[in-house]
Protein backbone atom coordinates (compact mmCIF):
# COMPACT_ATOMS: atom_id res chain seq x y z
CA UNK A 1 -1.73 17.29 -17.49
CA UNK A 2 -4.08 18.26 -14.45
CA UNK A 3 -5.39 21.78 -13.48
CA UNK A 4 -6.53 20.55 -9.55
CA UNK A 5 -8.66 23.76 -8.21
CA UNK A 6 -11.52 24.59 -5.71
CA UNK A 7 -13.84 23.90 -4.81
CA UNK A 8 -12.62 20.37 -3.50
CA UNK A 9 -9.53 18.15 -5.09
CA UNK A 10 -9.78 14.89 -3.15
CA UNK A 11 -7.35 12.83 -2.07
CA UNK A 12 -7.83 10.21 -4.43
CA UNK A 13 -7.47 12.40 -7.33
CA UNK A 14 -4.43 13.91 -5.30
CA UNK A 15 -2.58 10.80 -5.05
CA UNK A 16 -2.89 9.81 -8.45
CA UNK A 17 -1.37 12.75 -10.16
CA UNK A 18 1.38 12.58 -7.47
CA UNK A 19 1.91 8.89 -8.07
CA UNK A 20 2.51 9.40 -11.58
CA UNK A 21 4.55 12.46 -11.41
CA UNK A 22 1.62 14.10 -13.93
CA UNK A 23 2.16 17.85 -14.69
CA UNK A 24 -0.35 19.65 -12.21
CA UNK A 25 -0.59 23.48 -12.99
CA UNK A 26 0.53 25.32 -10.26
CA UNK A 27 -2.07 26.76 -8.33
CA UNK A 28 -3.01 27.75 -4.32
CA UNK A 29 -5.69 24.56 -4.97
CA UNK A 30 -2.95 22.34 -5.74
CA UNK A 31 -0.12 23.44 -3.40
CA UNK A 32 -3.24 23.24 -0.82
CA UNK A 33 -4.04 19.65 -1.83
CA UNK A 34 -0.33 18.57 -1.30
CA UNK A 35 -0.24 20.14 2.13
CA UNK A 36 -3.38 18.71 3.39
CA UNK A 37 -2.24 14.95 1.87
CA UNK A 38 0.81 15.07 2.58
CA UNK A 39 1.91 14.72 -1.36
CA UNK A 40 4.75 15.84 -3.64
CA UNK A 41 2.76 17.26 -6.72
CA UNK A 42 4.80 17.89 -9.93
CA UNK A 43 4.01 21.59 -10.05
CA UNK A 44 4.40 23.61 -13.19
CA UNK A 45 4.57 27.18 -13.78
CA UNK A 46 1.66 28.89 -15.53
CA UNK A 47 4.05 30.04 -18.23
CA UNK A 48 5.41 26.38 -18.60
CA UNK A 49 2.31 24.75 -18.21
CA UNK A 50 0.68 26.82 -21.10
CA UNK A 51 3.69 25.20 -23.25
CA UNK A 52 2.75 21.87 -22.67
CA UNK A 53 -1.01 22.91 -23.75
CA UNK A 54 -0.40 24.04 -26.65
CA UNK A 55 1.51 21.19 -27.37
CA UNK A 56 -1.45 18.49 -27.42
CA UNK A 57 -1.05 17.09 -24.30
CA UNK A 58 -3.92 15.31 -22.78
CA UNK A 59 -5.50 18.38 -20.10
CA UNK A 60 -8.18 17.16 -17.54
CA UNK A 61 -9.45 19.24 -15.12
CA UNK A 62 -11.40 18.15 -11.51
CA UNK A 63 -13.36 21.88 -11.79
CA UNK A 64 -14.33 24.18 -14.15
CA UNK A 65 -12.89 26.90 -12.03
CA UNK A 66 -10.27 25.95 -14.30
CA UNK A 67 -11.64 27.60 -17.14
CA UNK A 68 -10.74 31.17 -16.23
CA UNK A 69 -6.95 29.95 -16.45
CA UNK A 70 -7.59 28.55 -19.97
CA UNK A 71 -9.36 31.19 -21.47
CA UNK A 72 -6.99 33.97 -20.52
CA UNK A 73 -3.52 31.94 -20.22
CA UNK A 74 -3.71 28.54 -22.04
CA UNK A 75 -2.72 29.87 -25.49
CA UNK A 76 -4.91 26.75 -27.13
CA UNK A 77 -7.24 28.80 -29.42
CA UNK A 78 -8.92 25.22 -30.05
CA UNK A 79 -9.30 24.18 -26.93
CA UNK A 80 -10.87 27.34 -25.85
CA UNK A 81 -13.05 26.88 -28.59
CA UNK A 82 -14.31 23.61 -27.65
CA UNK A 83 -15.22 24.84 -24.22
CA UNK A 84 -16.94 27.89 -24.39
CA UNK A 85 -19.17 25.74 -27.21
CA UNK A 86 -20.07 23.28 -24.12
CA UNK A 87 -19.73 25.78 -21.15
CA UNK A 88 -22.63 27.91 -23.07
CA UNK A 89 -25.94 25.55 -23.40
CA UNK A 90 -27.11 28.52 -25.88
CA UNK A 91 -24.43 27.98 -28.30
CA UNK A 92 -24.96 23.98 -28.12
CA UNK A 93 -28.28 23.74 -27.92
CA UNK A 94 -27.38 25.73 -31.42
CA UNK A 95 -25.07 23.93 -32.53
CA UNK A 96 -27.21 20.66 -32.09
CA UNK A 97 -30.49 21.72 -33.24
CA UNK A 98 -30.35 20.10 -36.28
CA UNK A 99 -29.97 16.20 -35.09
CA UNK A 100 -32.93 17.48 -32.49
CA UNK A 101 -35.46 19.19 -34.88
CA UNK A 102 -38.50 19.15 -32.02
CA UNK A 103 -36.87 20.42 -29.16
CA UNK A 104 -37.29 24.31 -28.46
CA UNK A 105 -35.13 26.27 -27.09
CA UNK A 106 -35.09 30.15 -26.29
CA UNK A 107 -32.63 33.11 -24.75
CA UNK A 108 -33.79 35.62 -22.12
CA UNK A 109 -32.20 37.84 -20.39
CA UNK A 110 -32.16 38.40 -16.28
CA UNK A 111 -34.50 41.12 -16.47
CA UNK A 112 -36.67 39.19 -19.36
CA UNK A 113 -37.52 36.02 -17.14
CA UNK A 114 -38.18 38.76 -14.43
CA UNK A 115 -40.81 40.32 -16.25
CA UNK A 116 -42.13 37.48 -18.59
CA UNK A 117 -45.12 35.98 -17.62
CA UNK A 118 -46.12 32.37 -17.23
CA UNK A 119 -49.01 32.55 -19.74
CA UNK A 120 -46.47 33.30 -22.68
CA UNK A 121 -44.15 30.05 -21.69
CA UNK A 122 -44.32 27.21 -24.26
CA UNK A 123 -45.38 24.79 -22.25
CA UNK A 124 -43.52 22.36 -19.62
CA UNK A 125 -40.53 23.71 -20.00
CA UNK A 126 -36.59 24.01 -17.82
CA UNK A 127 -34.97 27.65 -16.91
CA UNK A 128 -31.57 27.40 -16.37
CA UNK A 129 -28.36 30.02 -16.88
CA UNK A 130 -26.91 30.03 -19.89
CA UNK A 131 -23.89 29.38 -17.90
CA UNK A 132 -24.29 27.24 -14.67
CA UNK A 133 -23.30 24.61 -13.03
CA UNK A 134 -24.51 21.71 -10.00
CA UNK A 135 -27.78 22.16 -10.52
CA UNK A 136 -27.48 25.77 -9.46
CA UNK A 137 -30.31 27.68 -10.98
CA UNK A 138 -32.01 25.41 -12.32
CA UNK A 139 -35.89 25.04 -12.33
CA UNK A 140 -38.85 22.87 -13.44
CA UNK A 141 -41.66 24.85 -14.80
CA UNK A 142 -45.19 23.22 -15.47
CA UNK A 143 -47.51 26.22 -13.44
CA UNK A 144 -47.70 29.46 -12.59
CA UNK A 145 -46.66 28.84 -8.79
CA UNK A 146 -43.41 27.52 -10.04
CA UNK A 147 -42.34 30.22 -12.50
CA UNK A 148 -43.23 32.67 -9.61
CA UNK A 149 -41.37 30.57 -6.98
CA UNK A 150 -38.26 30.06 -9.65
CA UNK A 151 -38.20 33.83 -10.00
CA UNK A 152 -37.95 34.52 -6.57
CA UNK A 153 -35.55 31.58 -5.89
CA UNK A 154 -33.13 33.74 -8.68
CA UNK A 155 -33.32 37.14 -6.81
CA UNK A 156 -32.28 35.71 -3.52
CA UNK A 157 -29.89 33.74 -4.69
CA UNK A 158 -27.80 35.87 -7.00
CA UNK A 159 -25.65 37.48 -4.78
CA UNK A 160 -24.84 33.87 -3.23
CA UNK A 161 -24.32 32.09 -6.22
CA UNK A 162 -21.60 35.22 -7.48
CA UNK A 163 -19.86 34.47 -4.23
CA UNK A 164 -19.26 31.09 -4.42
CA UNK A 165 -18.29 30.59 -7.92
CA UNK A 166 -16.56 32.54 -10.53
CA UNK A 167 -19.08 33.66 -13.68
CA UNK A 168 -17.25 31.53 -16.23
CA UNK A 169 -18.39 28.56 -14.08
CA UNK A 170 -21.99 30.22 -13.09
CA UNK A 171 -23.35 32.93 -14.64
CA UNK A 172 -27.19 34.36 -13.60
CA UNK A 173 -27.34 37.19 -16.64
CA UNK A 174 -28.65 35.20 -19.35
CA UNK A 175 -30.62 32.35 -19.07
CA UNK A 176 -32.09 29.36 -21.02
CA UNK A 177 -35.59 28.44 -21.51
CA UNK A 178 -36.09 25.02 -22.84
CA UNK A 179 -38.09 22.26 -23.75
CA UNK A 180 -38.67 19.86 -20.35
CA UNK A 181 -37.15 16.86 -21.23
CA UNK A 182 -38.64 13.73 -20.53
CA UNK A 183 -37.95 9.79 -19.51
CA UNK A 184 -34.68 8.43 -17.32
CA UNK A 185 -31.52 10.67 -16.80
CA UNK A 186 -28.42 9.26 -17.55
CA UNK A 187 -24.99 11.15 -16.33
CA UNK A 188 -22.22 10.09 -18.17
CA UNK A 189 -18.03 10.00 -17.78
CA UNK A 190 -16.96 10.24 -21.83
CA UNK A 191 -14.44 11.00 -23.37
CA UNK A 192 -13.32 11.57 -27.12
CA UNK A 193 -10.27 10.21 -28.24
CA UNK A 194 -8.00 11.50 -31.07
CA UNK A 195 -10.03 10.43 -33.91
CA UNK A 196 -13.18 11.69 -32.16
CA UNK A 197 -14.77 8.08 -30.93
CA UNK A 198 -16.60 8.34 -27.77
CA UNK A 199 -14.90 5.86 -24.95
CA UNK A 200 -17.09 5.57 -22.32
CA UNK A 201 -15.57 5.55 -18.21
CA UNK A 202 -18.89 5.69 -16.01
CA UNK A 203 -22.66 5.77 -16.55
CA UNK A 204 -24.89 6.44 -13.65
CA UNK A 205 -28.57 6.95 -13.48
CA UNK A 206 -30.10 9.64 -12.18
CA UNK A 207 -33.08 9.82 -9.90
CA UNK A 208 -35.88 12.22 -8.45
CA UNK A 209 -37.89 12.34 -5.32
CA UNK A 210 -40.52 13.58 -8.31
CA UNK A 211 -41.71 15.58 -11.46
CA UNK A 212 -40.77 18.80 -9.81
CA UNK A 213 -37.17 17.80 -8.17
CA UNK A 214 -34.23 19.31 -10.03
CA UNK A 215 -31.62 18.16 -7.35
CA UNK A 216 -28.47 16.26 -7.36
CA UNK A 217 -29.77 13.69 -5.10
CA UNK A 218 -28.75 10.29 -6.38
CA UNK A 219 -27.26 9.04 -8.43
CA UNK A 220 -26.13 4.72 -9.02
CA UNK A 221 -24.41 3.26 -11.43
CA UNK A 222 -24.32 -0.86 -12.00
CA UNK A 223 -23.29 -3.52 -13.53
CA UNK A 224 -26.88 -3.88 -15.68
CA UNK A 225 -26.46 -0.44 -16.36
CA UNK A 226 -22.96 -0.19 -17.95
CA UNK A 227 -24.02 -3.89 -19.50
CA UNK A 228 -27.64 -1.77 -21.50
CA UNK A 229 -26.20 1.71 -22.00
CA UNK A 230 -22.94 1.53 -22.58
CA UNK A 231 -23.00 0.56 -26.31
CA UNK A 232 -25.76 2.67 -27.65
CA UNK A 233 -24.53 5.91 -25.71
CA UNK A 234 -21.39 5.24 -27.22
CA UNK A 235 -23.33 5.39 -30.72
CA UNK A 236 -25.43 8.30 -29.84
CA UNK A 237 -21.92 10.26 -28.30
CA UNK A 238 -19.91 9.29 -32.32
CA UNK A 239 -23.25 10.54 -33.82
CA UNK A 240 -23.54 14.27 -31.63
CA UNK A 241 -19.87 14.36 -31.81
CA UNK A 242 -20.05 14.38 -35.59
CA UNK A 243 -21.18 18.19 -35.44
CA UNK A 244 -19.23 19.13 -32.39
CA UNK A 245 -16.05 17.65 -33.20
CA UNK A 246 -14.02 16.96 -30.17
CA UNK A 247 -10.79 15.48 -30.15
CA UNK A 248 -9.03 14.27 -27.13
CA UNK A 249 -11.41 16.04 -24.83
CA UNK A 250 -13.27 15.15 -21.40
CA UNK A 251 -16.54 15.12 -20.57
CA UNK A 252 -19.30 15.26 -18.02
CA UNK A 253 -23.08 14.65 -19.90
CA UNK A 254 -26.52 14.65 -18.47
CA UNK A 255 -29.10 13.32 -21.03
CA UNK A 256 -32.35 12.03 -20.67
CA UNK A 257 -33.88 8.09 -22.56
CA UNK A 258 -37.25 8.21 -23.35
CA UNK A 259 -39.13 4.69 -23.28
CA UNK A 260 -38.44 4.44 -26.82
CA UNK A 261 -34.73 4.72 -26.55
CA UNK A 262 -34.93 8.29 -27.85
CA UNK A 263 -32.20 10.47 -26.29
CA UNK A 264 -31.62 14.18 -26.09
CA UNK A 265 -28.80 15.88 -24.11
CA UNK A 266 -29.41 18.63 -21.42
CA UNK A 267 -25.70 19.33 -20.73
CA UNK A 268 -21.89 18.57 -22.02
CA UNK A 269 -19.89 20.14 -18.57
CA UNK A 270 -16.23 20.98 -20.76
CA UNK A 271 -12.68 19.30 -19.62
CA UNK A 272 -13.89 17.58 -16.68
CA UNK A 273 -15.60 14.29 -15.59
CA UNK A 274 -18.56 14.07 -12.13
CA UNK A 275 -17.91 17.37 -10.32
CA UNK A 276 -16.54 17.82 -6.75
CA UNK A 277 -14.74 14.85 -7.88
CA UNK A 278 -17.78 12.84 -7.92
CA UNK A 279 -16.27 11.06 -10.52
CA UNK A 280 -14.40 8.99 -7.96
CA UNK A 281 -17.46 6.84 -7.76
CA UNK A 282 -15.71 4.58 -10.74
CA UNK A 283 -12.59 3.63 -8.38
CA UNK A 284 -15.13 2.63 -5.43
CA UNK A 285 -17.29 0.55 -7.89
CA UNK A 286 -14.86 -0.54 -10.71
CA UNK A 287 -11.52 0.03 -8.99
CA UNK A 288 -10.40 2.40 -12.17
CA UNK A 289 -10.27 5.95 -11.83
CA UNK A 290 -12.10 7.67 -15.14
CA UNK A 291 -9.45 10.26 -15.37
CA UNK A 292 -6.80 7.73 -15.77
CA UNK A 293 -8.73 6.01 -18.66
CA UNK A 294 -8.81 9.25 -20.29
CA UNK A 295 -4.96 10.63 -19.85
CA UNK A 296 -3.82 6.91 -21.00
CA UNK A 297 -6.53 7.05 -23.93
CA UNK A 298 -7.42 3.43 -22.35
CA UNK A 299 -10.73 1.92 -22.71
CA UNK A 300 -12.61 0.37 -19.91
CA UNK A 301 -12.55 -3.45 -20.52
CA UNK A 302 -15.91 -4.20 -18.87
CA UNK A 303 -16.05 -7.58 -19.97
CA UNK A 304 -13.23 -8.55 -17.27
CA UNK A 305 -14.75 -5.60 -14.60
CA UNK A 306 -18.13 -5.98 -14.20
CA UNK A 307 -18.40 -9.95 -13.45
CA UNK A 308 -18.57 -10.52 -9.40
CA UNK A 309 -20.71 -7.15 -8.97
CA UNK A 310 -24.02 -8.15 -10.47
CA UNK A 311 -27.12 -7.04 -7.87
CA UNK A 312 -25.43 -4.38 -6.48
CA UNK A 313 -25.70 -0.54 -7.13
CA UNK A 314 -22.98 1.73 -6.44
CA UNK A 315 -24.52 4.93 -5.35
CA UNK A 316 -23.73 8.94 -5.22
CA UNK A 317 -26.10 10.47 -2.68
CA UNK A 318 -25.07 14.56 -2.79
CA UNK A 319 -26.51 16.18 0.84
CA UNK A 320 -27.56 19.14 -0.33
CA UNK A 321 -29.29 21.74 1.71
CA UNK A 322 -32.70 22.43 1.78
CA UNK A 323 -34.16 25.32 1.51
CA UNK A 324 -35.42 26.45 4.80
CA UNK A 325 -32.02 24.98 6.68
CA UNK A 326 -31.31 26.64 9.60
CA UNK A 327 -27.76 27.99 10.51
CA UNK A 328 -25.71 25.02 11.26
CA UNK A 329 -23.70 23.62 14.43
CA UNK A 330 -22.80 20.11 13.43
CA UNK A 331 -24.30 17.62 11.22
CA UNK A 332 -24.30 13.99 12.50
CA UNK A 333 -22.85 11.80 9.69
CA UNK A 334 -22.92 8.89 12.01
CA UNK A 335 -26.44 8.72 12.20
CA UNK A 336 -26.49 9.13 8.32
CA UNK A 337 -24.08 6.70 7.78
CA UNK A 338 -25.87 4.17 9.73
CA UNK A 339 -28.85 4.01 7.48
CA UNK A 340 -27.24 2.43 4.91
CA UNK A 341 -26.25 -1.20 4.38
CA UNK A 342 -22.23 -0.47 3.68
CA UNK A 343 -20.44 2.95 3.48
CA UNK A 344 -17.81 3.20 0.77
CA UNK A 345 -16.82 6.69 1.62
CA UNK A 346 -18.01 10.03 3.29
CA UNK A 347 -16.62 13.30 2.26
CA UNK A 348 -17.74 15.50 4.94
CA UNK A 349 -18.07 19.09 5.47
CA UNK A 350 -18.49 22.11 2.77
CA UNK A 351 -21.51 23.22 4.46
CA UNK A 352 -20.10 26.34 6.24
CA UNK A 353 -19.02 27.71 2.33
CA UNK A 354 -21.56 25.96 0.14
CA UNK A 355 -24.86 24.68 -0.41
CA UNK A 356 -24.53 20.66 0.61
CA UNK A 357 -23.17 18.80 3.31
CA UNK A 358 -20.96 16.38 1.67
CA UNK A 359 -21.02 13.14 -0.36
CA UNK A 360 -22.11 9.90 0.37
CA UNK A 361 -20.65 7.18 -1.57
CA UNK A 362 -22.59 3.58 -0.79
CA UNK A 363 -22.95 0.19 -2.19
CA UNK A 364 -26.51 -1.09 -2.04
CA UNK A 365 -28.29 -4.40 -2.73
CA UNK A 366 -30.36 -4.04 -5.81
CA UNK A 367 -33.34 -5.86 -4.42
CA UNK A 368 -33.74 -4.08 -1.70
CA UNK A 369 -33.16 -0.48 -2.49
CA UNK A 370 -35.58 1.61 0.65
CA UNK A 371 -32.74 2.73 1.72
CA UNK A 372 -31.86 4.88 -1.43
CA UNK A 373 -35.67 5.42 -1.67
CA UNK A 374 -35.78 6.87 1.57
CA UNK A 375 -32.75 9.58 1.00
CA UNK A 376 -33.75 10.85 -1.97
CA UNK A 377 -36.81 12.36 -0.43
CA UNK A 378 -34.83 13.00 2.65
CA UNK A 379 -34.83 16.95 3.66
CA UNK A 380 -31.83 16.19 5.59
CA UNK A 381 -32.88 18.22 8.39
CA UNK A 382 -33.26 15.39 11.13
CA UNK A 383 -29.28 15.57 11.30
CA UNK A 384 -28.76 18.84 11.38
CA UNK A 385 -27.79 20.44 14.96
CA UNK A 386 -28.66 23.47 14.62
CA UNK A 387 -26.69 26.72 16.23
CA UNK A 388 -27.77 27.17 19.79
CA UNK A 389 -30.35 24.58 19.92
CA UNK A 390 -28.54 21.64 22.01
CA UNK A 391 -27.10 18.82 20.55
CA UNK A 392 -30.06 16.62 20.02
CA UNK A 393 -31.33 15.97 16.41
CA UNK A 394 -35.03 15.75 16.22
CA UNK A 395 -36.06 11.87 16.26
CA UNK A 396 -36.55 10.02 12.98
């Protein structure tokens, strides 16, 4: 079963659930989708659809505009249970504080990070909304400049943030303050199968232009990585899982690996693997697509996938806007493209409704990674035509 809703289905995603007939809740995302690719999607009635969820059938979802369909129509009491635990990093960070004894964690309110000053902070520390999601709202803290700059950042963007997502996906009322997290972020494609064993689909690791970037940049996943991380993050996941107790439930989690192997989650994102269907990345690097693994409760065999790709990284590169982007023409995805040493796939666009220009998919030689350097401290800016400035990006 597959809920397919905005903010993007893509066509890969698309094509699979029509190639296998899956049951795809019927929805103006999904009758959309098989318009614009030309599929026949096994559409099913809200009514019916709730049926088959509350049957135990396998749900994935590409968005977690999804949720406001299964809190108010799915009829799975456990289900919903299970995803307003994740959806709300107050009532995991809760529900986790015990494996985690040293990492803090407090509640404020909208008007309480407005008026709190940076004196009475705990240190380093990460605001984020209780509810959020993409990075949206998020902010690292370690002075005074930055908790004034993250304050302001919140009262300009509230009114876009409510307008481009619903407030069970992103919600700026109550917020998070938390412990800043240290050593290399890992984003992981997990699932937990019926007897609550983690299978992992995807690992990729996350990196920052520096201490203060919060963005969705890059992220790569490889075949050293899988090789490293794959069996103790399946450890770790059995061990967390142990006091959240998911069954037959999808996954998208950020965590962070110390140098000492010590890991502590930031974020479980409910019913859904990499969003925007990000996720994709795994059928451009492994030629599996995660959400596949997960509705056939099949486990990745990476012994047989990984030979042939060693010294290569398979890259996510998110174009997100920066801040002081002007109103936008065109953008010139040519002259992005051509930076890089091979293009796997461009998803262009978005930039007129949200706060990125695309997705760059790319496979990269491991030894000689400037190119990935370069983007990730990229503003973006040199490709953006501007409205009624010419055609002519500035020279890079």
């Amino acid at each position: 079963m597959i809920i397919l809703e905005d903010p993007y289905v893509s066509p890969e995603l698309a094509a699979f659930a029509a190639d296998r007939q899956e049951p795809v809740l019927d929805t103006p995302a999904a009758r959309q989708a098989g318009l614009d690719y030309g599929l026949h999607l096994n559409l099913v009635s809200s009514r019916d659809f709730g049926h088959l969820c509350c049957r135990g059938q396998r749900l994935y979802s590409n968005s977690e505009n999804a949720l406001d369909w299964l809190y108010s129509r799915s009829g799975n009491a456990g289900l919903v249970r299970a995803t307003e635990l994740l959806k709300n990093k107050l009532l995991f960070r809760r529900r986790l504080a015990p494996l985690f004894p040293d990492f803090h964690f407090r509640e404020l309110t909208l008007r309480e990070v407005m008026e709190t000053h940076f004196d009475s902070l705990p240190g380093p520390c990460v605001l984020k909304p209780a509810v959020g999601f993409f990075s949206l709202g998020v902010y690292s803290i370690e002075n005074a400049r930055q908790w004034r700059a993250a304050r302001d950042d919140i009262a300009a963007g509230a009114v876009r943030w409510r307008r481009e997502y619903p407030a069970a996906v992103l919600d700026n009322q109550v917020w998070l303050l938390e412990s800043l997290i240290q050593g290399t972020e890992y984003a992981v494609d997990v699932y937990f199968n019926s007897r609550g064993e983690a299978v992992i689909c995807n690992i990729l690791q996350h990196d920052f232009a520096s201490s203060e970037d919060v963005s969705d940049r890059l992220y790569y996943t490889s075949a050293d990585i899988i090789r490293r991380m794959a069996g103790p993050l399946e450890a770790w996941f059995d061990r967390l899982n142990e006091r959240l107790g998911l069954r037959d439930y999808p996954v998208h989690v950020e965590l962070r690996r110390d140098a000492d192997g010590h890991m502590v989650p930031i974020e479980f994102n409910p019913l859904r693997f990499a969003g925007w269907c990000c996720t994709d990345i795994s059928l451009f690097a492994w030629g599996f697509p995660t959400y596949g693994c997960y509705l056939d409760d099949r486990r990745p065999d990476w012994d047989s996938i990984l030979p042939g790709h060693e010294d290569r990284l398979y890259t996510l590169i998110v174009l997100n806007k920066p801040a002081a982007c002007p109103p936008v023409r065109r953008f010139d995805y040519d002259a992005l493209c051509a930076r890089f040493h091979k293009v796997l796939r461009l998803r262009r666009g978005f930039y007129d409704r949200y706060s990125h220009f695309g997705f760059l998919f790319t496979e990269t030689p491991a030894h000689d990674r400037a190119e990935l350097d370069a983007i990730v401290r990229d503003d973006l800016l040199g490709f953006v035509i501007p409205e009624d400035h010419g055609e002519t990006p500035r020279a890079r």
